[in-house]
C-alpha atoms as a PDB file:
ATOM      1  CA  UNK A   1       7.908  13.875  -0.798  1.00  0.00           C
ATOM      2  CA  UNK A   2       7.673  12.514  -4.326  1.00  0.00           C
ATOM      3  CA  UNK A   3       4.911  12.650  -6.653  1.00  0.00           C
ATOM      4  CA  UNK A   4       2.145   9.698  -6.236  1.00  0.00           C
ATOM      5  CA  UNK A   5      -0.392   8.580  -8.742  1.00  0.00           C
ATOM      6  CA  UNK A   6      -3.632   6.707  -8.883  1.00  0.00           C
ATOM      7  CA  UNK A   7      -2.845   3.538  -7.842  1.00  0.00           C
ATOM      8  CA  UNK A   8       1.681   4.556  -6.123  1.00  0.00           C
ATOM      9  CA  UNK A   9       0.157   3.683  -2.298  1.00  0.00           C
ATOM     10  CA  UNK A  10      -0.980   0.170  -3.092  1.00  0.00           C
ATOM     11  CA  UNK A  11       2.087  -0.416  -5.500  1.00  0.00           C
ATOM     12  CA  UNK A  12       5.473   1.724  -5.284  1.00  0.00           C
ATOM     13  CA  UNK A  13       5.808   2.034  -1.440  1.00  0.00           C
ATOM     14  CA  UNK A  14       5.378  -1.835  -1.020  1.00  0.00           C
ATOM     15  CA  UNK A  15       6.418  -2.546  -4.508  1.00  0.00           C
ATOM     16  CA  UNK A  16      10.005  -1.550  -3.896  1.00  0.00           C
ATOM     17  CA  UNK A  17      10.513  -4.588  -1.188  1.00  0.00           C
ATOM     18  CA  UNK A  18       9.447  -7.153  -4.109  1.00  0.00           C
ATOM     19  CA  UNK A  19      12.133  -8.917  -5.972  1.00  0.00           C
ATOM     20  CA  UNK A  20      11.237 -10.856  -8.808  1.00  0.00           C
ATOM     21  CA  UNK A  21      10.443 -14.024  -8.994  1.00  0.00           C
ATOM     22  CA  UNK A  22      12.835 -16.464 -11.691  1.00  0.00           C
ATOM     23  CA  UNK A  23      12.833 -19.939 -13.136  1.00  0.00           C
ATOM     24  CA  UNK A  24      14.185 -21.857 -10.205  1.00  0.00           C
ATOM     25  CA  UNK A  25      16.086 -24.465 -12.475  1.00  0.00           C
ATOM     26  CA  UNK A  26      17.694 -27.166  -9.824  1.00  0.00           C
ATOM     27  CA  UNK A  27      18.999 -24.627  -6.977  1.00  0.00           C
ATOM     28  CA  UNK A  28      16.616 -24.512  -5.137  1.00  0.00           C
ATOM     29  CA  UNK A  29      18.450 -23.941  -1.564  1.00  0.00           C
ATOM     30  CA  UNK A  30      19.960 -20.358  -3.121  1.00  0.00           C
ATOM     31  CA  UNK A  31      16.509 -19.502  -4.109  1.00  0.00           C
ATOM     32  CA  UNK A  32      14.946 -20.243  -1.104  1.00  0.00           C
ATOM     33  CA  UNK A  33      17.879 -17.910   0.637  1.00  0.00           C
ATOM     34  CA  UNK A  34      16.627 -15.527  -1.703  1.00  0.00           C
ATOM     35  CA  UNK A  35      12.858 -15.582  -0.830  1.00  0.00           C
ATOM     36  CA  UNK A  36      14.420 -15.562   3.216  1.00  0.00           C
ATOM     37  CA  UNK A  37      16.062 -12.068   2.301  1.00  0.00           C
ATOM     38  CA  UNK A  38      12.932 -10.981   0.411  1.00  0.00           C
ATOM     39  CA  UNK A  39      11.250 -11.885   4.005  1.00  0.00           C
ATOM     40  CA  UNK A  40      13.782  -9.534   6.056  1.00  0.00           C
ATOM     41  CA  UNK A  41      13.810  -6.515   3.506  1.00  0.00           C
ATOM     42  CA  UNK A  42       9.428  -6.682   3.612  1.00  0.00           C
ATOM     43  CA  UNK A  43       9.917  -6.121   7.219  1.00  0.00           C
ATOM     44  CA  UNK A  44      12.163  -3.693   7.698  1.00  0.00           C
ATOM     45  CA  UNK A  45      10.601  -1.632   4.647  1.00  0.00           C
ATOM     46  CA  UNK A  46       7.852  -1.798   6.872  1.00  0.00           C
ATOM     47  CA  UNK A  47       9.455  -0.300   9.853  1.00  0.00           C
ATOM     48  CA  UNK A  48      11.325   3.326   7.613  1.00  0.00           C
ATOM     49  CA  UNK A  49       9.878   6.646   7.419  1.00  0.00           C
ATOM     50  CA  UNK A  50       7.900   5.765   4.475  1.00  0.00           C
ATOM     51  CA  UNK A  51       6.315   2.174   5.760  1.00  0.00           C
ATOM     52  CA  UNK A  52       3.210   1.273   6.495  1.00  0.00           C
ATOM     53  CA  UNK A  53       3.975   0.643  10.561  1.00  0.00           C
ATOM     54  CA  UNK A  54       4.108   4.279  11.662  1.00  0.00           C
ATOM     55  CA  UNK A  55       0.605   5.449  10.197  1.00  0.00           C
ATOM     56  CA  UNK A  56      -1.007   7.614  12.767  1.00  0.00           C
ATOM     57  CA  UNK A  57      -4.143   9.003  11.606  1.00  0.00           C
ATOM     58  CA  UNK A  58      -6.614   9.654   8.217  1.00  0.00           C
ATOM     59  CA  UNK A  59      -8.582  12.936   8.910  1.00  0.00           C
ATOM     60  CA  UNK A  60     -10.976  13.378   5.830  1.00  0.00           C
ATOM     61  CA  UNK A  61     -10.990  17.404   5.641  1.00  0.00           C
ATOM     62  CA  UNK A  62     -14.553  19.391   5.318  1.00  0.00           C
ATOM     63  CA  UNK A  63     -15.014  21.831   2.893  1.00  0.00           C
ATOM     64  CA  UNK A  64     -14.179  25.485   5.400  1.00  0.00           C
ATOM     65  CA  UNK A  65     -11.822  25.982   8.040  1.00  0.00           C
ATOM     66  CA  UNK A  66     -10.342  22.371  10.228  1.00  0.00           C
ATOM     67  CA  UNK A  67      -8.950  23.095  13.151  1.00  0.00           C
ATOM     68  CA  UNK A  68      -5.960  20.584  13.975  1.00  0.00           C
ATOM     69  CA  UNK A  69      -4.209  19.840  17.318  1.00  0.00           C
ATOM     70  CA  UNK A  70      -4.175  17.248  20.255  1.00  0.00           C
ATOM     71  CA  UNK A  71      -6.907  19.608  22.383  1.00  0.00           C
ATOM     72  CA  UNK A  72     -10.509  17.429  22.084  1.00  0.00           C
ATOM     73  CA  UNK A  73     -11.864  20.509  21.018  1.00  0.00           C
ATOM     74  CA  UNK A  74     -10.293  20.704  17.814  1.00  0.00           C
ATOM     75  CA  UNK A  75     -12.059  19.818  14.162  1.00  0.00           C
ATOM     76  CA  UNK A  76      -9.327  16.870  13.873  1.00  0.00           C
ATOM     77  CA  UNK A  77      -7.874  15.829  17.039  1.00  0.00           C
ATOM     78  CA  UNK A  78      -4.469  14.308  16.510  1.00  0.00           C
ATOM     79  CA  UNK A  79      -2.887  12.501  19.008  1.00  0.00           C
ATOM     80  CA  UNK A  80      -0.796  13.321  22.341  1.00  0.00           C
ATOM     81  CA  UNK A  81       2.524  14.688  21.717  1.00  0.00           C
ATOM     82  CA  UNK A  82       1.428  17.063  18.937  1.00  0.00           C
ATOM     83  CA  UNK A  83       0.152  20.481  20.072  1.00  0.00           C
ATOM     84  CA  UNK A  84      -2.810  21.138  21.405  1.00  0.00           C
ATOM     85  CA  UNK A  85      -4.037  24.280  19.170  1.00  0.00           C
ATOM     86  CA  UNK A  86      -1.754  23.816  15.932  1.00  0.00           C
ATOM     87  CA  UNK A  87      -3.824  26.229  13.776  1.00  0.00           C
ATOM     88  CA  UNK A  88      -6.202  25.020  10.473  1.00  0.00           C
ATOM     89  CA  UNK A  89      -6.128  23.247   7.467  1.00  0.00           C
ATOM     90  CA  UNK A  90      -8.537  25.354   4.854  1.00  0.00           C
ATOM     91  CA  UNK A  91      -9.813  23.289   2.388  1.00  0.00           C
ATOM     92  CA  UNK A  92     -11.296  25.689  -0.391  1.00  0.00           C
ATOM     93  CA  UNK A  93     -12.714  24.295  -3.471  1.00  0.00           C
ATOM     94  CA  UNK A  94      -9.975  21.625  -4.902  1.00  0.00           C
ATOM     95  CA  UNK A  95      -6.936  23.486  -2.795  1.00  0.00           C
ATOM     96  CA  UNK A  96      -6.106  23.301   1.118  1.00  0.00           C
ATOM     97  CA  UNK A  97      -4.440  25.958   2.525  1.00  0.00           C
ATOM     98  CA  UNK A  98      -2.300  25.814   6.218  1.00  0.00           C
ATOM     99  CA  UNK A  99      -2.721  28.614   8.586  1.00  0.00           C
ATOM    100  CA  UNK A 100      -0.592  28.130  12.070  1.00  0.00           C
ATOM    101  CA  UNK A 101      -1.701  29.188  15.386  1.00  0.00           C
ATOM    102  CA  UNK A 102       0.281  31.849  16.911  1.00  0.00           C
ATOM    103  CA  UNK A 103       3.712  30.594  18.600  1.00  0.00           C
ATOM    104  CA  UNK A 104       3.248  27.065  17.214  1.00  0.00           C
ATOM    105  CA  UNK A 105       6.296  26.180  14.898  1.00  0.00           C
ATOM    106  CA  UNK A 106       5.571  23.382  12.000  1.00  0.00           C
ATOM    107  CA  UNK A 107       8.058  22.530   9.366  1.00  0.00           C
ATOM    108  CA  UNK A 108       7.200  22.119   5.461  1.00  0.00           C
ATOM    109  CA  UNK A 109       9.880  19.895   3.907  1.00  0.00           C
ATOM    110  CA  UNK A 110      12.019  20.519   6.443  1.00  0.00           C
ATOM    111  CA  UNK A 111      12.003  24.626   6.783  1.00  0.00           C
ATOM    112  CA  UNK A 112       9.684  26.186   8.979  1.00  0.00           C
ATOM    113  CA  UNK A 113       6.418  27.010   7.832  1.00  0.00           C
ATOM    114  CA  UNK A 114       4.619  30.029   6.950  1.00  0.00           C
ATOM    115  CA  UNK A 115       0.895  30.218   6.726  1.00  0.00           C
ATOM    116  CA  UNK A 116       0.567  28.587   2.894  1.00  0.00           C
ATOM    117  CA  UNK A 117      -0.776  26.590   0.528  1.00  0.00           C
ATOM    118  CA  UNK A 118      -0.371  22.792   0.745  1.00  0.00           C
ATOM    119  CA  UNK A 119       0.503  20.493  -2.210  1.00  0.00           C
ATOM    120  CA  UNK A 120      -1.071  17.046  -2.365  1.00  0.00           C
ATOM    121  CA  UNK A 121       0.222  13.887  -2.733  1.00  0.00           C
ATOM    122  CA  UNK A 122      -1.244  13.263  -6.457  1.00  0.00           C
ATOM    123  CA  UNK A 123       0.985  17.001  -7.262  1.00  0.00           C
ATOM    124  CA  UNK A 124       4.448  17.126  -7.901  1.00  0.00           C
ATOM    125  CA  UNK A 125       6.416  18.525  -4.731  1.00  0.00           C
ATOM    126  CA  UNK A 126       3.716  17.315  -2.251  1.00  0.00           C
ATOM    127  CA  UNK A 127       4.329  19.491   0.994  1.00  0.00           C
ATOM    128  CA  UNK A 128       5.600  17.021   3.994  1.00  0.00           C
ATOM    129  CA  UNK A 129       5.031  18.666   7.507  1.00  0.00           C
ATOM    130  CA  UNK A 130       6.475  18.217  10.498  1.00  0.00           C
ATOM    131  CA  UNK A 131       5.944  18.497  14.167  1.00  0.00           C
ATOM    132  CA  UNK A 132       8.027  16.356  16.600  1.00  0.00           C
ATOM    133  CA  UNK A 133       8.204  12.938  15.617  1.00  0.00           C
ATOM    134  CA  UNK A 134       5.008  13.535  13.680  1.00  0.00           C
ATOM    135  CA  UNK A 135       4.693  13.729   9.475  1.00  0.00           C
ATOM    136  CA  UNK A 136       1.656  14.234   7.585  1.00  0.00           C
ATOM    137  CA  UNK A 137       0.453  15.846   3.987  1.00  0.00           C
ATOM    138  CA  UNK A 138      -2.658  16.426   2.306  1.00  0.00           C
ATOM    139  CA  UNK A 139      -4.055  13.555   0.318  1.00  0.00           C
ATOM    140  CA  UNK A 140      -6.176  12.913  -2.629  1.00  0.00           C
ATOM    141  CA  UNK A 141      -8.683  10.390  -3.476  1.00  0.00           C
ATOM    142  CA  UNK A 142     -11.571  11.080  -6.015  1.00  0.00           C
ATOM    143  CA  UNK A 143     -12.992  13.940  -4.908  1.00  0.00           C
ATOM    144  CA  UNK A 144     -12.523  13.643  -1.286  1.00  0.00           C
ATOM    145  CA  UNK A 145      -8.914  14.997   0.324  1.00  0.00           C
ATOM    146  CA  UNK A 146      -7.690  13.740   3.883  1.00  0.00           C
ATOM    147  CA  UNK A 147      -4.876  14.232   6.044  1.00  0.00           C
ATOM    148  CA  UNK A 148      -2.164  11.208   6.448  1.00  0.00           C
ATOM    149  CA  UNK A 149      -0.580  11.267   9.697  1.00  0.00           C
ATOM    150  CA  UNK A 150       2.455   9.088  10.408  1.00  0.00           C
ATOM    151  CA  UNK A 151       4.107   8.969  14.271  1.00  0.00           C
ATOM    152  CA  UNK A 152       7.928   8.148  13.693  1.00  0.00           C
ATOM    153  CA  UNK A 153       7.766   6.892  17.196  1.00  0.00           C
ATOM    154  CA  UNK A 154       4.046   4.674  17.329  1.00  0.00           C
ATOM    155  CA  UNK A 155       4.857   1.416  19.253  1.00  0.00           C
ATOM    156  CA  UNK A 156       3.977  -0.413  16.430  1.00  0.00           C
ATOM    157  CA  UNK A 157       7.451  -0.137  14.547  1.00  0.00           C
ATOM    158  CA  UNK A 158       8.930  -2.042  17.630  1.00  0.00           C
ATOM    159  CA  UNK A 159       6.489  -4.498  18.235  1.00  0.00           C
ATOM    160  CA  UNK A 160       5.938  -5.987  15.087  1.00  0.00           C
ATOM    161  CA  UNK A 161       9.610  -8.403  15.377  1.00  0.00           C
ATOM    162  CA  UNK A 162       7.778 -10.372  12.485  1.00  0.00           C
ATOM    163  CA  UNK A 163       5.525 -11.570   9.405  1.00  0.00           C
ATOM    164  CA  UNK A 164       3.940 -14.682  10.201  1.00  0.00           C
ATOM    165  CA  UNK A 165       3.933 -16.359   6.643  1.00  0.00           C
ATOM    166  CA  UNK A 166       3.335 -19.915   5.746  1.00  0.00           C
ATOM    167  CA  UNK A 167       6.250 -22.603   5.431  1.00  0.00           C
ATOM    168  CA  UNK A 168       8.138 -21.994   2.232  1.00  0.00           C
ATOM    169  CA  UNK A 169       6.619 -24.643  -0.742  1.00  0.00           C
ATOM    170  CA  UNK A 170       8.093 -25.635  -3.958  1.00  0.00           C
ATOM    171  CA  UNK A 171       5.010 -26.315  -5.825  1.00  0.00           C
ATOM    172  CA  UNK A 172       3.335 -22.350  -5.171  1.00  0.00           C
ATOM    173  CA  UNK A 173       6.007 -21.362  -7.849  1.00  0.00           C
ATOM    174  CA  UNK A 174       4.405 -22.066 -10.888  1.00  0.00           C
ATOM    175  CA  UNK A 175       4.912 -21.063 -14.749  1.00  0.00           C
ATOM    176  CA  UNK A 176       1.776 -19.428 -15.899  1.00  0.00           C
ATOM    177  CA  UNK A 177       1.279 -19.092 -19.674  1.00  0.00           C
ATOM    178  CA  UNK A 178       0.827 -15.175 -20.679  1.00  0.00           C
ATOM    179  CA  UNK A 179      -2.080 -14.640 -22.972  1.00  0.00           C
ATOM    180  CA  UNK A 180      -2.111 -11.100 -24.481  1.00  0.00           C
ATOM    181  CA  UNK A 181      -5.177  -9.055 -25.512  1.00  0.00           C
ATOM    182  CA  UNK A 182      -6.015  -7.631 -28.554  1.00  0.00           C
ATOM    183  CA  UNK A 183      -6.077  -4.129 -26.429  1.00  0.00           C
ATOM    184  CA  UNK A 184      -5.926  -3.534 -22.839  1.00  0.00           C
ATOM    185  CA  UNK A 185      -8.697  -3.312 -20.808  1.00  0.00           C
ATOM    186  CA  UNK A 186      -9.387  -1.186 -17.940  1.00  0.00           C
ATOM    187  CA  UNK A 187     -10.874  -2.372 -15.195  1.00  0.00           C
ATOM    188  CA  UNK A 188     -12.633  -0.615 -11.970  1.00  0.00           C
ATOM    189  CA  UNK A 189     -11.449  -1.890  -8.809  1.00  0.00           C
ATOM    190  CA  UNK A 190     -12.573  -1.279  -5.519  1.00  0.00           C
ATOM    191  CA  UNK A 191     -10.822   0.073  -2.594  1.00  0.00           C
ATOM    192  CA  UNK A 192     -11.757   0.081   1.705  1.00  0.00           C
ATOM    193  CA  UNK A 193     -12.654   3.480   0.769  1.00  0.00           C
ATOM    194  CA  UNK A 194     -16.567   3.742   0.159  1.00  0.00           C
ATOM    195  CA  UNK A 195     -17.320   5.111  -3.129  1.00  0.00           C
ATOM    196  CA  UNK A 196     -13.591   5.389  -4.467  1.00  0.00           C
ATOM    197  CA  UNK A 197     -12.076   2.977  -7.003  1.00  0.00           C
ATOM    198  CA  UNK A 198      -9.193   2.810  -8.727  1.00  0.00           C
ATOM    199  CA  UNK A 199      -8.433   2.071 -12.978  1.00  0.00           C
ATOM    200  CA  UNK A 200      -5.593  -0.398 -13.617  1.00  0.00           C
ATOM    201  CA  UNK A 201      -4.734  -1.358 -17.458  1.00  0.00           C
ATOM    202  CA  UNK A 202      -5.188  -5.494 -17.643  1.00  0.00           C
ATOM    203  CA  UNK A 203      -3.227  -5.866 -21.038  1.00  0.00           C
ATOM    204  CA  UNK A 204      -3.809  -9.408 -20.930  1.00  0.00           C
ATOM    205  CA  UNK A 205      -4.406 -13.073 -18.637  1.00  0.00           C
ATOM    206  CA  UNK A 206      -2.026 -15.155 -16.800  1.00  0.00           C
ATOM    207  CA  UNK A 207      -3.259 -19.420 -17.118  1.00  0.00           C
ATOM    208  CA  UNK A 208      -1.774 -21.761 -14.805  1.00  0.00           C
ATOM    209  CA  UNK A 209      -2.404 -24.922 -12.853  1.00  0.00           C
ATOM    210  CA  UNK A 210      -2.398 -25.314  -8.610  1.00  0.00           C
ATOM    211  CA  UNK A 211      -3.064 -28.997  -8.223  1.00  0.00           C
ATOM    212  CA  UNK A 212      -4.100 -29.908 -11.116  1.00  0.00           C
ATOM    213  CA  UNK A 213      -6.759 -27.103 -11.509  1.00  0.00           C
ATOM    214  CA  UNK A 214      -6.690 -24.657 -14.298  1.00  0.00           C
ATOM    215  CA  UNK A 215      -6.921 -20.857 -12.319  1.00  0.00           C
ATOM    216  CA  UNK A 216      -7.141 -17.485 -14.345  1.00  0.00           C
ATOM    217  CA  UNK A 217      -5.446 -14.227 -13.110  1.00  0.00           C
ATOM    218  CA  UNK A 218      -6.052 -11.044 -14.434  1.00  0.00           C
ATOM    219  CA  UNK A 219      -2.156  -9.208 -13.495  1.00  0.00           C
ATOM    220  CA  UNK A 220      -2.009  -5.174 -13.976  1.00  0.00           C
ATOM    221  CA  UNK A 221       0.458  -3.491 -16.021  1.00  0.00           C
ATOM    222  CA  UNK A 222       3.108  -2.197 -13.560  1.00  0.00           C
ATOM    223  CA  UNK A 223       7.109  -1.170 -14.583  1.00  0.00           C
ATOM    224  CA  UNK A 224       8.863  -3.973 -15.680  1.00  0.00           C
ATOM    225  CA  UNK A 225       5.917  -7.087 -15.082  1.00  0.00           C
ATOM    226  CA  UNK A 226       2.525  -6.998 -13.705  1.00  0.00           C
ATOM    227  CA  UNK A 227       1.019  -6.443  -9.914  1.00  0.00           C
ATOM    228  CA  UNK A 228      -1.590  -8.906  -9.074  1.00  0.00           C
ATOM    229  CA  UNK A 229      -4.471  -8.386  -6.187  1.00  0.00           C
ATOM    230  CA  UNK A 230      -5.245 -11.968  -5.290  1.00  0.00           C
ATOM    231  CA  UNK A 231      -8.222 -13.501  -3.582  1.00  0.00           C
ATOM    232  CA  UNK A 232      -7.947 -16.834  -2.508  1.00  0.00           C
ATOM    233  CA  UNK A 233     -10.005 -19.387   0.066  1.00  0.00           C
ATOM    234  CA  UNK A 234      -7.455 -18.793   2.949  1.00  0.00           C
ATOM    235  CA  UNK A 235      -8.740 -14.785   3.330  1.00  0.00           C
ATOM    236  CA  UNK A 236     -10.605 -13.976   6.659  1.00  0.00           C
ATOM    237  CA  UNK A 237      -9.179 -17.360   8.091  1.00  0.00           C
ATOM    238  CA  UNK A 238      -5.395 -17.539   8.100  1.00  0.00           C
ATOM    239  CA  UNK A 239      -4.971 -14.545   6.008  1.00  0.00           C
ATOM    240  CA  UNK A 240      -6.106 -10.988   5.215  1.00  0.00           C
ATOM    241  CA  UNK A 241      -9.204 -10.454   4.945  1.00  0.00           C
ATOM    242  CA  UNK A 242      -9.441  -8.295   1.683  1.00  0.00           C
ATOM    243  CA  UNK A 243      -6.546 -10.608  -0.177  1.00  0.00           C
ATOM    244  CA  UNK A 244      -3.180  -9.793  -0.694  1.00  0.00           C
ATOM    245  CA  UNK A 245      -0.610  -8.339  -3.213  1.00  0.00           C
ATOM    246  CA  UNK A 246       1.963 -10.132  -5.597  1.00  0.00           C
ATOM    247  CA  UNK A 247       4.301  -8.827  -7.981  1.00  0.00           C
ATOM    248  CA  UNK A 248       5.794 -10.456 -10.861  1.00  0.00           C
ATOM    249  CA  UNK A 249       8.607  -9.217 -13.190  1.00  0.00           C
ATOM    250  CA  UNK A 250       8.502 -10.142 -16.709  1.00  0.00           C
ATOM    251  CA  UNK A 251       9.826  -9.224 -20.067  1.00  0.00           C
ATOM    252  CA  UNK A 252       6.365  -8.065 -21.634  1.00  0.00           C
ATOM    253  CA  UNK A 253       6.930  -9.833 -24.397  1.00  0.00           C
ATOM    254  CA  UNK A 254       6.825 -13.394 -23.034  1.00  0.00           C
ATOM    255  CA  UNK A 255       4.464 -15.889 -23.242  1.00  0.00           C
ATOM    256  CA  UNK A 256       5.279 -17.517 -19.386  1.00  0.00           C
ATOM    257  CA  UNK A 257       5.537 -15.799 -16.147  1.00  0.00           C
ATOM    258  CA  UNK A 258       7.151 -17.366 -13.044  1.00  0.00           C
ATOM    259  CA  UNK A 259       4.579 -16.756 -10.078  1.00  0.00           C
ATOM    260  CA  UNK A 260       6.009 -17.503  -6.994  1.00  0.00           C
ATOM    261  CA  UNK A 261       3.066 -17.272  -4.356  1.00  0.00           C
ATOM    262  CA  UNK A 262       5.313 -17.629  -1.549  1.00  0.00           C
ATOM    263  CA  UNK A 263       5.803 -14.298  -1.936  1.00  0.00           C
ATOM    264  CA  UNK A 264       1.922 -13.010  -1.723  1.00  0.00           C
ATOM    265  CA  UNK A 265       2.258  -9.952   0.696  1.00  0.00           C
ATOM    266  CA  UNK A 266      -0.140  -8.447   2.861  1.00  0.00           C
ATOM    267  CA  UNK A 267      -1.479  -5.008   1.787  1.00  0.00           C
ATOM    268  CA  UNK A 268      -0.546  -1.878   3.773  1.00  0.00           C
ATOM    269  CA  UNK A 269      -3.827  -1.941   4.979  1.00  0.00           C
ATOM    270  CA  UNK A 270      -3.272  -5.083   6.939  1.00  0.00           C
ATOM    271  CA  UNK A 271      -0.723  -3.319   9.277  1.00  0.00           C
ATOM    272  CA  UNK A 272      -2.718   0.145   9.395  1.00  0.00           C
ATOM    273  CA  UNK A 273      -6.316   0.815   9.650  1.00  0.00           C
ATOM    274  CA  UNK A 274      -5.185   4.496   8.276  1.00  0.00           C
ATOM    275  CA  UNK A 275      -3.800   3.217   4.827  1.00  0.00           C
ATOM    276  CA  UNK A 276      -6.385   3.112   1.354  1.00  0.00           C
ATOM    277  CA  UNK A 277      -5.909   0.002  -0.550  1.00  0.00           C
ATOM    278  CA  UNK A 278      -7.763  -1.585  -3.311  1.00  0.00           C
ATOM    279  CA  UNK A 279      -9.301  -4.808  -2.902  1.00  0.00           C
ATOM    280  CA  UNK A 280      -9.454  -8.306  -5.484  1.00  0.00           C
ATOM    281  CA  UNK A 281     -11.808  -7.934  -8.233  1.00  0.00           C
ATOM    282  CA  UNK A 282     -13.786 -10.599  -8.962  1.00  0.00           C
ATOM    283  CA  UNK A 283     -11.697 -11.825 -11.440  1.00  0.00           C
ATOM    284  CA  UNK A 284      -8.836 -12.677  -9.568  1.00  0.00           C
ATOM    285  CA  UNK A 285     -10.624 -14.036  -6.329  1.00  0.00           C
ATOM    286  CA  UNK A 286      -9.672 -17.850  -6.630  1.00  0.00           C
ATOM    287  CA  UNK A 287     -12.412 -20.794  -5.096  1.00  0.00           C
ATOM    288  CA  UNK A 288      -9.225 -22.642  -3.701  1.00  0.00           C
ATOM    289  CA  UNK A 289      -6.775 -22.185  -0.960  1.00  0.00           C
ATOM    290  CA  UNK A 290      -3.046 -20.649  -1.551  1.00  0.00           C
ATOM    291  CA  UNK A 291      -1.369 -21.592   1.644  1.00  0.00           C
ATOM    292  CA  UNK A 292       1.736 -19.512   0.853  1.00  0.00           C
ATOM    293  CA  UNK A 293       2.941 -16.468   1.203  1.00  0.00           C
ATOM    294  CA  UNK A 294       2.314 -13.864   4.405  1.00  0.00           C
ATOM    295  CA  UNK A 295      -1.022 -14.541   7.069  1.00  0.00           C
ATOM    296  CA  UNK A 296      -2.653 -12.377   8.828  1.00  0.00           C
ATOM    297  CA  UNK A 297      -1.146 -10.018  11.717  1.00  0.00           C
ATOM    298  CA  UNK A 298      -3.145  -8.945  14.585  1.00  0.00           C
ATOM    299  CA  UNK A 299      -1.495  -5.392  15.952  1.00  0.00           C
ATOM    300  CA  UNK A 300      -2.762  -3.361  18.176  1.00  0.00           C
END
């Protein structure tokens, strides 16, 4: 398990199925084959080890002992399949210790485990464990620290066959002229998680035109172009709720970006009640519709 930082779950796990977006010129039918691979590789992403389908469970640990295992008497009951009395998570201060119960077997990265101390996922070497088809490892957000469970085996990987997304449309890729800041700001944004936000760097504003209409984004520096958080008029209707994700690559110093819309994705927390996402700011919650790019799912 590789280190994560602040803002890795919204971006690098889902950021690695984005291509980039460029200048369409007149071909048109091998970009469009392009955006119908971009399709496929979002949903099997989805469906590996590290996707968003397989989330289990998001135990928020107590300061003390936490008893884990699938028995309902347990501090944090996972769920059938795991055992019933796997021994406790000790959360002590700003470190969380694992102590088994007697005859249970768990593996840490792979080798079984003694009783020891647990790395989370904002430390280098986070500690993966394993029991069955089950994963999970400590996490950190602000102050608070949780346990993510994943199920290699939830009926979720097979029954999501798709991504219901909008027809593709020419005229949701757009040039947007990059204006630059003086100095980067940094901005709070919100996440599902009460009380926890996350700081991206805004080093600047993206202007464009959707029919006609002049529309501001605020884009966040990320790698090798920005990640955008988008609000738009279709949430809560056709699509997400809580907006949706888009990443564009760009040479930093150029003064247009290609967005492509059609590629707005859904954030993990769309497929998982268990995942911690941040949310639009105000900024970059647009008063019109983008009907492009991935609707809503409904999974069980």
């Amino acid at each position: 398990m590789k280190k994560t930082i602040l803002f890795s779950l919204a971006i690098l796990l889902v950021l690695s199925a984005c291509k980039k977006a460029q200048p369409v010129d007149e071909d048109w039918d091998a970009y469009i084959s392009d955006y119908e691979s971009w399709q496929h590789q979002r949903l099997e992403r989805l469906k590996t080890e590290n996707g968003w389908l397989n989330l289990a469970g998001l135990f928020w640990l107590k300061q003390g002992e936490n008893t884990i295992g699938s028995d309902s008497t347990n501090d944090i009951v996972f769920p059938a399949g795991f055992a019933p009395f796997g021994g406790k998570i000790i959360l002590k201060d700003t470190l969380t210790f694992l102590e088994l119960e007697a005859g249970v077997e768990i593996l840490a990265d792979s080798i079984p485990a003694p009783s020891m101390e647990l790395k989370h996922d904002q430390q280098p070497g986070t500690t993966l464990m394993q029991y069955g088809s089950f994963r999970w490892f400590i996490i950190k957000r602000g102050t608070k620290y949780g346990i993510r469970l994943r199920d290699l085996e939830h009926p979720r990987i097979k029954s999501l066959d798709h991504i219901p997304a909008y027809p593709f449309k020419k005229e949701y890729v757009v040039e947007a002229g990059y204006v630059p800041y003086d100095s980067a700001l940094t901005i709070e944004v919100p996440t599902v998680i009460e009380g926890f936000s996350e700081y991206y760097k805004v080093p600047g504003e993206l202007q464009f035109k959707i029919n006609g209409k002049k529309q501001v984004l605020l884009p966040f520096t990320s790698r090798n172009g920005y990640f955008l958080i988008v609000g738009d008029a279709t949430n809560g209707a056709e699509t997400y709720g809580a907006g949706r994700f888009l990443f564009v690559e760009s040479d930093k110093d150029s003064e247009h970006v290609i967005i492509d819309f059609n590629r707005l994705y859904n954030p993990p927390c769309a497929f998982s009640p268990y995942a911690t996402c941040p949310i639009p700011p105000l900024e970059n919650i647009l008063d019109i519709k983008i009907e492009a790019g991935e609707k809503g799912i409904h999974l069980e």
